[in-house]
N, C-alpha and C. Protein backbone atom coordinates (compact mmCIF):
# COMPACT_ATOMS: atom_id res chain seq x y z
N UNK A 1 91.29 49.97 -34.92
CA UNK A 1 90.09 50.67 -35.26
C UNK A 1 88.90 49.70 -35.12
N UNK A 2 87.72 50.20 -34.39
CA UNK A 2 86.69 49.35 -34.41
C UNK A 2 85.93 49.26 -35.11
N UNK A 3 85.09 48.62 -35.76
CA UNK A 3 84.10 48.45 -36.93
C UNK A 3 82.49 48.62 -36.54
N UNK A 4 81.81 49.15 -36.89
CA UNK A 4 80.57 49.32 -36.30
C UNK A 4 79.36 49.19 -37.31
N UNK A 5 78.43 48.77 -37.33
CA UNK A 5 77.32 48.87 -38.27
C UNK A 5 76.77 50.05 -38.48
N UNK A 6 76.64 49.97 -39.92
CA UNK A 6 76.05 51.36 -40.07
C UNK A 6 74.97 51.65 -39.95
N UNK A 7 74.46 52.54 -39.82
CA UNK A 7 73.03 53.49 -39.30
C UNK A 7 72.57 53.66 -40.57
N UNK A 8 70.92 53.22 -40.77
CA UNK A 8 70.19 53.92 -41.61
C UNK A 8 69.97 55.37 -41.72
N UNK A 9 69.91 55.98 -42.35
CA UNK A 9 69.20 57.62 -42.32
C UNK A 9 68.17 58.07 -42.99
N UNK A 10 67.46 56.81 -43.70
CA UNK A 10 65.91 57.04 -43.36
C UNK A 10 64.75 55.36 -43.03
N UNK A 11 63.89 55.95 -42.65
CA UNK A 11 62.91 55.01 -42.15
C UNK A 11 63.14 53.92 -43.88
N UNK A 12 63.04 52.82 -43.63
CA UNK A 12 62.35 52.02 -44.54
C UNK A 12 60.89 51.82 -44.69
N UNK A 13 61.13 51.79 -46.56
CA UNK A 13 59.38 51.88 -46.70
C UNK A 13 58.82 50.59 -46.65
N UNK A 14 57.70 50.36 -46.47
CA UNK A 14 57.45 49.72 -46.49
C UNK A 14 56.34 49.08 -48.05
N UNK A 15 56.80 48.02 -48.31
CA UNK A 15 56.11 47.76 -50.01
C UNK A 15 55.10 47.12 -50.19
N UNK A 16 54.18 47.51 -50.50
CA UNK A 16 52.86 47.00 -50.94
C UNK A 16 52.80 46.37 -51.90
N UNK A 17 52.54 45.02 -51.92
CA UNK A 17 52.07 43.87 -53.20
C UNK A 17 51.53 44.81 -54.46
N UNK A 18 51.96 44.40 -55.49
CA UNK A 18 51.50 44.99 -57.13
C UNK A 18 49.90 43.76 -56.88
N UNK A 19 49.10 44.54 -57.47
CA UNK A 19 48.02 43.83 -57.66
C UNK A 19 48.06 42.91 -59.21
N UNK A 20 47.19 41.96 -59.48
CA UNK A 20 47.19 41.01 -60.18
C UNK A 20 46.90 41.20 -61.17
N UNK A 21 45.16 42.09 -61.09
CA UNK A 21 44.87 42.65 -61.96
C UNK A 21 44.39 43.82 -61.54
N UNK A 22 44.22 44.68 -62.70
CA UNK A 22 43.81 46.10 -62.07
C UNK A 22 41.95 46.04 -62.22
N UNK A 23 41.79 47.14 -61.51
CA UNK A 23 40.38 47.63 -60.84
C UNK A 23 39.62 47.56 -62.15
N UNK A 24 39.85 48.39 -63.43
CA UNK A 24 39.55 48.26 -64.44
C UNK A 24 39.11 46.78 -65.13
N UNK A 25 39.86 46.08 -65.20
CA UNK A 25 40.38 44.72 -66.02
C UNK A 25 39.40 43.47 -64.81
N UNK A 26 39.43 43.74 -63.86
CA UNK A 26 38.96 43.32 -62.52
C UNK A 26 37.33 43.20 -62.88
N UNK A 27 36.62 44.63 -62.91
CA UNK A 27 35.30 44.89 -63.79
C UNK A 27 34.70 43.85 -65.00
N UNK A 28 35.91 44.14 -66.00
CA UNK A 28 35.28 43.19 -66.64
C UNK A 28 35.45 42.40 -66.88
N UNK A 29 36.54 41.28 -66.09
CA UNK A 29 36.66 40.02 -66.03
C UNK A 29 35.35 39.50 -65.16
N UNK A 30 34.56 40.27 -64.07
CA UNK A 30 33.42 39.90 -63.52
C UNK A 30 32.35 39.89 -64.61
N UNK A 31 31.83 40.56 -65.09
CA UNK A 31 31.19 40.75 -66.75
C UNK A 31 31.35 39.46 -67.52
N UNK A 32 32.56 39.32 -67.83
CA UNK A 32 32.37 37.85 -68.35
C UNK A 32 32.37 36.79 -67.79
N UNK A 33 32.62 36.59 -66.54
CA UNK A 33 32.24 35.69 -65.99
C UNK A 33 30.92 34.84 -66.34
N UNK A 34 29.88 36.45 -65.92
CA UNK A 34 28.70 35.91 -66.09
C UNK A 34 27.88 35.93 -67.42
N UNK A 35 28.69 36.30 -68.43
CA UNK A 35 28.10 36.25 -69.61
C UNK A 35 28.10 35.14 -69.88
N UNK A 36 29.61 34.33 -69.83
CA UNK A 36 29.92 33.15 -70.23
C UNK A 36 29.54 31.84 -69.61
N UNK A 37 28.88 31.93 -68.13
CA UNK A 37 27.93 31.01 -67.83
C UNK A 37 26.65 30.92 -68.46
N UNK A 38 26.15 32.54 -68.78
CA UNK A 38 24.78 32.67 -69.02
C UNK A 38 24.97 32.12 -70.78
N UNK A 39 26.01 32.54 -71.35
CA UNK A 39 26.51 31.90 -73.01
C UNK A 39 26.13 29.93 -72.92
N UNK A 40 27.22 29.51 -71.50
CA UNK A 40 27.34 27.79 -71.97
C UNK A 40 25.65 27.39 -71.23
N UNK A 41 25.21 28.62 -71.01
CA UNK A 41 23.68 27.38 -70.08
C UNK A 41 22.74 27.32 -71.52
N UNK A 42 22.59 28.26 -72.27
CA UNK A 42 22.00 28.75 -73.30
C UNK A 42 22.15 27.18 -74.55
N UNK A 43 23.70 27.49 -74.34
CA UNK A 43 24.57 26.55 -75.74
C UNK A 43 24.65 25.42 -75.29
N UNK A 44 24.04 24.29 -74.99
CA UNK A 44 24.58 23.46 -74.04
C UNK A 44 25.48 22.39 -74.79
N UNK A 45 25.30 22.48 -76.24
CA UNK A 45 26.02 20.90 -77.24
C UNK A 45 27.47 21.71 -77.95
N UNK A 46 28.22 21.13 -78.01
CA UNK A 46 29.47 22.08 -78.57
C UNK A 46 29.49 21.79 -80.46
N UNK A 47 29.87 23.36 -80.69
CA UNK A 47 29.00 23.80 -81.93
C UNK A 47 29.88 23.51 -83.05
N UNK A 48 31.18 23.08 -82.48
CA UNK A 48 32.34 22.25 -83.55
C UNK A 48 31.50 20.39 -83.73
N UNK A 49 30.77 20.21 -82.77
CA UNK A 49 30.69 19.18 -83.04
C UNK A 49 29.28 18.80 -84.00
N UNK A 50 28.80 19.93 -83.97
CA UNK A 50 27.36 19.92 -84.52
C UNK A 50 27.80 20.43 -85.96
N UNK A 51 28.52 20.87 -86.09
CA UNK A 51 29.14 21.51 -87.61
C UNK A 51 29.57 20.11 -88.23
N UNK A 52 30.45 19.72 -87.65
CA UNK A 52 31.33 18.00 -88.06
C UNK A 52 30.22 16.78 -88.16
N UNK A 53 29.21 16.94 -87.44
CA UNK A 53 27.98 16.14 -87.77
C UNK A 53 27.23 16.39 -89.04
N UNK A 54 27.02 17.70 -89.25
CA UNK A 54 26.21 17.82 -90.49
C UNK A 54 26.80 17.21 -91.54
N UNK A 55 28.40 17.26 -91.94
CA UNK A 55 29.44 17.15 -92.71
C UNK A 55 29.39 15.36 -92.74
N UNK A 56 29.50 15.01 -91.71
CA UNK A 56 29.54 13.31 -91.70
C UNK A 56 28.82 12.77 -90.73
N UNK A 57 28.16 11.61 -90.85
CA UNK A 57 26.76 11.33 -89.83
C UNK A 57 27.26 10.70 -88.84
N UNK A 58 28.90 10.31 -88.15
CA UNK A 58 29.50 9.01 -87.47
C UNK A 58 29.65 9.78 -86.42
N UNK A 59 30.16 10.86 -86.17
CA UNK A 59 30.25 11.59 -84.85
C UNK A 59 29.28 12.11 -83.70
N UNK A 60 29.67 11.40 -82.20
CA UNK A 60 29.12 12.09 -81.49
C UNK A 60 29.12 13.12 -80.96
N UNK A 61 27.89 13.57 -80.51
CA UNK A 61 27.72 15.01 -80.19
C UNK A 61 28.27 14.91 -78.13
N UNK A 62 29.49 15.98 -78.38
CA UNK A 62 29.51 16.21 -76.98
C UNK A 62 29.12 17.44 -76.14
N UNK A 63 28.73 17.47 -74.98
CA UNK A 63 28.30 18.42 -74.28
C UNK A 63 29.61 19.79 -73.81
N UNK A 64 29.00 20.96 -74.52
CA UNK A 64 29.88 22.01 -74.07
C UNK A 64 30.56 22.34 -72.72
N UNK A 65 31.72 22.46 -72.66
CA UNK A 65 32.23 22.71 -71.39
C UNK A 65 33.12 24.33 -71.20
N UNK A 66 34.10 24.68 -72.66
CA UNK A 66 34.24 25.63 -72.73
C UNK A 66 33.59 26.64 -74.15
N UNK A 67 34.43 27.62 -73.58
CA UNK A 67 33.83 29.26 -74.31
C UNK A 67 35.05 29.87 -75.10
N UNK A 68 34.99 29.50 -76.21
CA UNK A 68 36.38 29.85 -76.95
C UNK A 68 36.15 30.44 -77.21
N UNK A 69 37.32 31.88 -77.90
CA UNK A 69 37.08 33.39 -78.26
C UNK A 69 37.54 33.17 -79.74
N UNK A 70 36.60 33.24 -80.72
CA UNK A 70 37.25 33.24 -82.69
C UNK A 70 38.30 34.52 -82.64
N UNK A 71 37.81 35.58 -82.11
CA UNK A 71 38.64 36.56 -82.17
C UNK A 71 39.92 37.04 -80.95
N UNK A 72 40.06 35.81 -80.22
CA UNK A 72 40.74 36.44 -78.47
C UNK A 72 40.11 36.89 -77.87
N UNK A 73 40.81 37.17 -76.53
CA UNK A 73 40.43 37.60 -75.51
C UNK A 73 40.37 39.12 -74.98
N UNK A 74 41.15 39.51 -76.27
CA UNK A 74 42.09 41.11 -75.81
C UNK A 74 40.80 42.19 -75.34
N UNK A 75 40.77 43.00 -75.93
CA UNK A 75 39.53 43.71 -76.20
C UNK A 75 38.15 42.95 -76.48
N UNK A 76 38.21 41.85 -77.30
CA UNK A 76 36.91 41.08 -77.45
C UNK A 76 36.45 40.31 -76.52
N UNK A 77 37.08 40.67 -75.12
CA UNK A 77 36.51 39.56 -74.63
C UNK A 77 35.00 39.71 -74.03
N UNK A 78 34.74 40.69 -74.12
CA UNK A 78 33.04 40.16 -73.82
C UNK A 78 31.82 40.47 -74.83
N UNK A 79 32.55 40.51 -76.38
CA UNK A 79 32.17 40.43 -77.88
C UNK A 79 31.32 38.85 -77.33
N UNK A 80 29.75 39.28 -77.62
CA UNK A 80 29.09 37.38 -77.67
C UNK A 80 29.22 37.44 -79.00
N UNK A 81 29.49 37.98 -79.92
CA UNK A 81 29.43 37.28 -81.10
C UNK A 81 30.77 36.86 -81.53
N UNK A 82 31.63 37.11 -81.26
CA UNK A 82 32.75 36.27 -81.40
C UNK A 82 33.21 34.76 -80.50
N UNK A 83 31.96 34.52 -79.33
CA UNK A 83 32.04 33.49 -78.89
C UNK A 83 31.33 32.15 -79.52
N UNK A 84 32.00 30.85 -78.67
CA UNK A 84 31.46 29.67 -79.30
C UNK A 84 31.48 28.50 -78.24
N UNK A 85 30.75 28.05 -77.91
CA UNK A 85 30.62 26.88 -76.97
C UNK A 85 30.85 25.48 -78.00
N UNK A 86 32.27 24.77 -77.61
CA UNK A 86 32.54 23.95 -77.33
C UNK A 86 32.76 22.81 -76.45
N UNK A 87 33.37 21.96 -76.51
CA UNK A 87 34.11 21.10 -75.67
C UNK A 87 35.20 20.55 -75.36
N UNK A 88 35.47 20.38 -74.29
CA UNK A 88 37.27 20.28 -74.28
C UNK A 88 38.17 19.51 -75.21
N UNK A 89 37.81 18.79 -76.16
CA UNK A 89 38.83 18.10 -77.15
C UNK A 89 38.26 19.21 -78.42
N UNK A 90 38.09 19.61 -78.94
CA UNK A 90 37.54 20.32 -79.66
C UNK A 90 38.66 21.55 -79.60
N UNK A 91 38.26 22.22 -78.05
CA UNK A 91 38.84 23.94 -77.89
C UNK A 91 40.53 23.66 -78.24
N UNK A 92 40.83 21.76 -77.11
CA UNK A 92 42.10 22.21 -77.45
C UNK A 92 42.66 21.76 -79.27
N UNK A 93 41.93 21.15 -79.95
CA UNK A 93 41.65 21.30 -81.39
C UNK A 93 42.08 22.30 -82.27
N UNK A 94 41.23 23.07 -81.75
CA UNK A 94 41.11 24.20 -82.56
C UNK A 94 42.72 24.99 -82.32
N UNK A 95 43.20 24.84 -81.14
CA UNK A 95 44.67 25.63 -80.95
C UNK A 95 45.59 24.81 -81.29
N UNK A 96 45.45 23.95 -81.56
CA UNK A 96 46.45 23.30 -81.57
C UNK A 96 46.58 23.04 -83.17
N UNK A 97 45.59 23.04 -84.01
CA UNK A 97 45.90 22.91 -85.50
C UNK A 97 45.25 24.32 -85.55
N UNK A 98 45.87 25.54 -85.88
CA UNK A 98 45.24 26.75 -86.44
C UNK A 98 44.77 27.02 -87.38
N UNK A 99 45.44 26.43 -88.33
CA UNK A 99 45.64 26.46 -90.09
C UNK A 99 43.71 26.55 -90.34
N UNK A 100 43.36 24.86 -89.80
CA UNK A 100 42.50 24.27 -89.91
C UNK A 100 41.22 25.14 -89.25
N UNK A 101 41.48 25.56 -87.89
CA UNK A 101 40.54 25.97 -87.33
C UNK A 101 40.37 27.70 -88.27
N UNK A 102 40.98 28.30 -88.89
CA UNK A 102 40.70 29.61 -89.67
C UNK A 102 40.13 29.58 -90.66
N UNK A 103 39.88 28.14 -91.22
CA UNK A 103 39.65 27.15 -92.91
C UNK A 103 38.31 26.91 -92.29
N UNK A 104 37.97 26.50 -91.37
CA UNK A 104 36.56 26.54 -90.83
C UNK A 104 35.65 27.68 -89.84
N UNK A 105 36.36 29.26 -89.96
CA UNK A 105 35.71 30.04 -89.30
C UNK A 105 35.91 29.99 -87.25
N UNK A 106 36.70 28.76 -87.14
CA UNK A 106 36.91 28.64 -85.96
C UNK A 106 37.53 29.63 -85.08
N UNK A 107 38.55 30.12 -85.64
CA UNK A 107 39.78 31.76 -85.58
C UNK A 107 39.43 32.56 -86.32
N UNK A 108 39.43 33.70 -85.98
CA UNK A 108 39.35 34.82 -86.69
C UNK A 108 40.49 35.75 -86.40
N UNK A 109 41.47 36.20 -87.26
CA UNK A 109 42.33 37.16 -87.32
C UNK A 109 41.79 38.18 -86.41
N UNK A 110 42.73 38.36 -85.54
CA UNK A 110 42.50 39.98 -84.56
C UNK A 110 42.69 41.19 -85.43
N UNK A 111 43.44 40.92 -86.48
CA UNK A 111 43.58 42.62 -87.23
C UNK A 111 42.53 42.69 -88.47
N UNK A 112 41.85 42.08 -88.40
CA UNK A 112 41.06 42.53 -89.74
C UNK A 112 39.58 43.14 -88.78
């Protein structure tokens, strides 16, 4: 008996890439884009460090680089009042000890 390959019996589809983000989400990730340039040109000194200055006179003031969210990113993300211009030892600061950063208004609970 001979063996033969089998025959498709229908066309193959052909699959289109899942997009990254959607059209929606796409919108207003452009939105904040430019809020959050127009936020750090505004803010230019990071505002953890100007808080920690008032508190003790030894610290220098560094220049903002990021835009941390007190409340996330979820839905708030283009809330300006839940934003804060910092700087990169600072932002990663604030995530990295939470406790601390909620004890100073830094985090804000998403469910309240």
């Amino acid at each position: 008996m001979r063996r033969t390959a089998l025959r498709r019996s229908t066309k193959r589809l052909r699959r289109t890439p899942l997009r990254k983000v959607s059209k929606k989400h796409e919108k207003e990730l452009a939105k904040y884009y430019r809020l959050r340039d127009q936020f750090l040109r505004e803010n230019e000194t990071c505002e953890v460090c100007l808080d920690l200055k008032s508190k003790r006179h030894t610290l220098t003031i560094y220049r903002s680089q990021d835009l941390h969210h007190r409340k996330g990113r979820g839905k708030y993300l283009n809330y300006k009042r839940y934003f804060c211009a910092v700087c990169r030892y600072h932002h990663t600061y604030i995530h990295d000890h939470p406790e601390w950063a909620r004890a100073n208004g830094w985090l804000i609970s998403k469910f309240k």
